[in-house]
Protein backbone atom coordinates (compact mmCIF):
# COMPACT_ATOMS: atom_id res chain seq x y z
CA UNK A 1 -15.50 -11.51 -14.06
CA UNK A 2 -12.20 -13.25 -14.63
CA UNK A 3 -11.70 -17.07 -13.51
CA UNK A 4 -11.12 -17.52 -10.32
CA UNK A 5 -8.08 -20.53 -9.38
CA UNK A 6 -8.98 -22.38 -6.87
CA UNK A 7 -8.31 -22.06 -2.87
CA UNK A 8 -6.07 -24.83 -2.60
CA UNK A 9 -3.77 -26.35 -4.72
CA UNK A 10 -3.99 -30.03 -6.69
CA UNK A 11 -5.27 -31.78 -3.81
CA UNK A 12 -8.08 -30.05 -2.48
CA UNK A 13 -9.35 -30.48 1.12
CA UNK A 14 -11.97 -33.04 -0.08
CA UNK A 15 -9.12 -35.00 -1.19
CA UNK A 16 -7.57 -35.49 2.11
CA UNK A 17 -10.59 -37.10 3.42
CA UNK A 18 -10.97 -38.99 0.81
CA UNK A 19 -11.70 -43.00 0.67
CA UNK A 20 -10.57 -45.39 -1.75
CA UNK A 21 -13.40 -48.73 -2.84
CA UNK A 22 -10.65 -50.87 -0.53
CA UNK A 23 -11.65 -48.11 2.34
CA UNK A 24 -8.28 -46.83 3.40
CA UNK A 25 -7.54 -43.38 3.10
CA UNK A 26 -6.33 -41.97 -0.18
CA UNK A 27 -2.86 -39.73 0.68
CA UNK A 28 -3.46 -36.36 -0.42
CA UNK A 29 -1.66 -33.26 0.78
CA UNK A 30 -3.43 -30.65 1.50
CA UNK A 31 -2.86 -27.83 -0.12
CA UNK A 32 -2.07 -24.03 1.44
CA UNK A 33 -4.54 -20.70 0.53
CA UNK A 34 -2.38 -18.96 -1.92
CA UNK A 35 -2.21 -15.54 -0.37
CA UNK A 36 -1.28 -13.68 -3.30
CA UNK A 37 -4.83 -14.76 -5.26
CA UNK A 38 -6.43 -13.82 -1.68
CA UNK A 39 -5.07 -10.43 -1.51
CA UNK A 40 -6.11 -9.85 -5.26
CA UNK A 41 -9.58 -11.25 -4.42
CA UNK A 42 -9.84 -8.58 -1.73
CA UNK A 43 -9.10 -6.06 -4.47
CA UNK A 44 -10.86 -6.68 -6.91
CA UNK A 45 -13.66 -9.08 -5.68
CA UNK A 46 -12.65 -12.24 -8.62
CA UNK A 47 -14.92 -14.02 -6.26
CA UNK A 48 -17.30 -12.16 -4.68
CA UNK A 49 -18.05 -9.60 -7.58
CA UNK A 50 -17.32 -6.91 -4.78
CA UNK A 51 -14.11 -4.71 -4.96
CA UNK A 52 -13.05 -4.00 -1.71
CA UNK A 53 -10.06 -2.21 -3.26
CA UNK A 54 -9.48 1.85 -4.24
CA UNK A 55 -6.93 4.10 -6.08
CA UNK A 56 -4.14 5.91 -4.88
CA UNK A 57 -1.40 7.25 -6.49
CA UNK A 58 1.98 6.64 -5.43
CA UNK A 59 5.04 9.54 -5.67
CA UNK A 60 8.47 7.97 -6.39
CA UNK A 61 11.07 9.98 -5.85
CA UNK A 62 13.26 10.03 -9.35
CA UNK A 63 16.40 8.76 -8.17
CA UNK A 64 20.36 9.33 -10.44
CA UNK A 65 22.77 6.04 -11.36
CA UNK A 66 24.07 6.13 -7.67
CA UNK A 67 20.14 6.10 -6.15
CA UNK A 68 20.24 9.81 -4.87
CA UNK A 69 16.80 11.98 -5.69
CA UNK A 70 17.27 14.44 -8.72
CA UNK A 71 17.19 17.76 -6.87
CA UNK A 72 14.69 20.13 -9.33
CA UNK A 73 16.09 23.23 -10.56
CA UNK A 74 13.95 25.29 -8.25
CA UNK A 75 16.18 24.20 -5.57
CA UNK A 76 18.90 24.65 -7.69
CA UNK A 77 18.23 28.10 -8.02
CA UNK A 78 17.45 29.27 -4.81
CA UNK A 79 19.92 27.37 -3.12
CA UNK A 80 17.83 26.53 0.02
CA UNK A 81 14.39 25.39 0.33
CA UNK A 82 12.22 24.48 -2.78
CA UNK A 83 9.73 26.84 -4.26
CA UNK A 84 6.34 25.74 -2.89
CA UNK A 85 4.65 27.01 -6.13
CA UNK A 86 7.10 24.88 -8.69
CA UNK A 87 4.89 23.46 -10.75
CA UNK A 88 7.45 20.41 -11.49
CA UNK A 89 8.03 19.48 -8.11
CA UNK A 90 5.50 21.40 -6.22
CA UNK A 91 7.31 22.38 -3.31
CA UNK A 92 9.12 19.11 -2.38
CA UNK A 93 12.96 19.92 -3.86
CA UNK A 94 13.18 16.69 -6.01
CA UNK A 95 11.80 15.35 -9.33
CA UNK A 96 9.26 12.53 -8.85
CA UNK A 97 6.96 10.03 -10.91
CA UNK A 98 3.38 9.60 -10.38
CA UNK A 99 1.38 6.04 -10.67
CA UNK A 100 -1.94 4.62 -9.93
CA UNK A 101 -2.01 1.27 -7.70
CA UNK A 102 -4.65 -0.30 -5.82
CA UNK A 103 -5.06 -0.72 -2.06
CA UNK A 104 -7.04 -1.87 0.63
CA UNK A 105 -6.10 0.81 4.00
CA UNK A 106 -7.44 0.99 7.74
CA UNK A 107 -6.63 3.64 10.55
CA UNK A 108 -5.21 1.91 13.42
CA UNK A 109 -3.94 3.52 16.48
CA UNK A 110 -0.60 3.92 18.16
CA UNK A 111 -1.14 1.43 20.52
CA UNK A 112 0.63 -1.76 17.77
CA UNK A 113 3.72 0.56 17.11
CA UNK A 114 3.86 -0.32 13.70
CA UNK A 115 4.53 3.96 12.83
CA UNK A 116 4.95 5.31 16.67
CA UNK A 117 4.09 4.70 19.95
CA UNK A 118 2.38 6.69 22.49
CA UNK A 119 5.65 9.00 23.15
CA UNK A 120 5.85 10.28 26.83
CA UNK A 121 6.04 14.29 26.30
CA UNK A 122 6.82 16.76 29.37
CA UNK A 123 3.54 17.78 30.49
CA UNK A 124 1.80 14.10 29.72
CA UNK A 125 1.23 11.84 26.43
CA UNK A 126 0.54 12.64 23.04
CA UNK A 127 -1.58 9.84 20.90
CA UNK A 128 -0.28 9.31 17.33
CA UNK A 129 -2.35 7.05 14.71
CA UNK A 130 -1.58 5.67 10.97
CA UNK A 131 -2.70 4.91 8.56
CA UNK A 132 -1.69 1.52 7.17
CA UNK A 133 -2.01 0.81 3.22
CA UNK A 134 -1.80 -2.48 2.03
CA UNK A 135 -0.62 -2.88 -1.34
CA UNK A 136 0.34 -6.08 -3.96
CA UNK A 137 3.50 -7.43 -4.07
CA UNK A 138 4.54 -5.91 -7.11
CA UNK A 139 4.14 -2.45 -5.93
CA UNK A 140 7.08 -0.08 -6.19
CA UNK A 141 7.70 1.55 -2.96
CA UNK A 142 9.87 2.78 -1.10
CA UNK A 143 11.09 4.89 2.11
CA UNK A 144 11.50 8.55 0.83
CA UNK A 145 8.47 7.65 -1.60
CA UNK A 146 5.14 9.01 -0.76
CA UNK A 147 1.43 7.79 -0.75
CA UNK A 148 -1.19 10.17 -2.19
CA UNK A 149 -5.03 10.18 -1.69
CA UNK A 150 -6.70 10.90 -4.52
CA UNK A 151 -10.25 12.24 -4.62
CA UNK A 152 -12.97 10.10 -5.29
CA UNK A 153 -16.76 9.89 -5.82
CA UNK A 154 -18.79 7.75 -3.85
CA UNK A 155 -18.70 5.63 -5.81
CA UNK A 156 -15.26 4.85 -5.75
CA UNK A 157 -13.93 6.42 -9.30
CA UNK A 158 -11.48 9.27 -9.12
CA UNK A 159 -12.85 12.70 -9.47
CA UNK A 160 -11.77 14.91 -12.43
CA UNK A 161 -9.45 16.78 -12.69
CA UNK A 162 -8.10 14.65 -10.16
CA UNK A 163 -7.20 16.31 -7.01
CA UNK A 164 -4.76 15.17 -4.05
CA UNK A 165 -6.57 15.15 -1.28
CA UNK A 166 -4.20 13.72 1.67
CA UNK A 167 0.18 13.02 1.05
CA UNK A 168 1.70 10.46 3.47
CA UNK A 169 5.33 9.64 4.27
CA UNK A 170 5.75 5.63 4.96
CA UNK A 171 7.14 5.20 8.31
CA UNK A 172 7.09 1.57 7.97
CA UNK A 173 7.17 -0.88 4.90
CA UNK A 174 6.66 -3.91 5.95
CA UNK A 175 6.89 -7.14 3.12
CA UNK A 176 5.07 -10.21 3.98
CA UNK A 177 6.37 -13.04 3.22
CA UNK A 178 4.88 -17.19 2.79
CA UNK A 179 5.41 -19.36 0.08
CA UNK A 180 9.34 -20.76 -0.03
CA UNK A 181 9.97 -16.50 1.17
CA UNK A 182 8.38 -14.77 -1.49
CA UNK A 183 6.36 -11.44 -1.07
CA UNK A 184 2.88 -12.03 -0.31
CA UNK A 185 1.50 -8.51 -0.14
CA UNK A 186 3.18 -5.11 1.32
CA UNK A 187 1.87 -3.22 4.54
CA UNK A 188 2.95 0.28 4.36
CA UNK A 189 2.12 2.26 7.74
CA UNK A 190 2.26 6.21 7.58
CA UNK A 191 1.54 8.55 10.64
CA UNK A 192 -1.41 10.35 10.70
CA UNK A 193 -0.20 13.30 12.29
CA UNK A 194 2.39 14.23 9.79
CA UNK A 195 -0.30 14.06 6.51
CA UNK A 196 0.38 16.72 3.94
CA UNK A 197 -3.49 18.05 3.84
CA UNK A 198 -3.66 21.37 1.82
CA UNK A 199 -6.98 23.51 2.22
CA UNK A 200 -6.67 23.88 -1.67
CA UNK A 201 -5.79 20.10 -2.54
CA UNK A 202 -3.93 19.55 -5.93
């Protein structure tokens, strides 16, 4: 497994309670958990050997010079809705790019309001859960983007072919921030309720 830095910076938290041979205290600042190496150790376990980590595959919407999506000729053609059997775009209207990232994700319900909140409907209430997927810094996401679950074994590979098993929309991206302002990780929260799930996942 790869080296893993350590928790705290120069100064570790032994140094701080440190003594010199005189007896007075040695000043040492303790140093702050570098969430960026923690979130990576959740992963891909540097530390523990465990990966708590799995693959999805993120859609990003292929965008022209002035950042609108590239509408695919399906559209084009039948001048309203997108042909849901395109095989570029596969029923969405726009050209996209595919990649694989790595993510740690939890269901939470409605109650935090990080996607919805329980919405007061005519005849009583309606409960809506996410999904939240949290993602490295690095990761290219984006509202309009999507998140797609990807198959995989029990073990935790992908299955091939691979096979799309679940498509969310992010209702909520969320970068969070630490060190002098710069992105820690990424929380992206998607409502369950509005998952693409196809009976015949591709």
């Amino acid at each position: 497994m790869p080296n893993r830095p350590s928790l705290f910076g120069a100064n570790s938290s032994r140094d701080l309670f440190a003594v010199s041979a005189s007896g007075s205290s040695v000043g040492a600042t303790y140093g702050e958990v570098k969430l960026r190496e923690e979130f990576d150790d959740l992963l891909f376990g540097f530390t523990s050997g465990i990966r708590h980590g799995h693959l999805i595959v993120v859609r990003n919407m292929r965008r022209d010079s002035e950042g609108e999506p590239v509408v695919c000729t399906c559209k084009q053609e039948l001048s309203t809705d997108a042909d849901p059997d395109c095989v570029y775009c596969q029923g969405e209207g726009f050209l996209w790019d595919e990649s694989w990232h790595w993510t740690y994700s939890m269901y939470s319900g409605s109650d935090t309001g990080l996607a919805n909140r329980v919405v007061r409907m005519p005849y009583g209430l309606m409960r809506i859960d996410y999904r939240v997927f949290y993602v490295r810094f690095d990761t290219d996401i984006k509202y309009g983007d999507k998140i797609i679950e990807m198959k995989l074994d029990d073990e935790g590979s992908p299955v091939v072919p691979y096979i799309r098993e679940s498509i969310y929309m992010p209702q909520t991206i969320q970068k969070y921030r630490s060190d002098n302002g710069r992105v820690e990780y990424i929380a992206v929260a998607c409502r369950e309720d509005s998952a693409i799930r196809s009976d015949t996942p591709v």
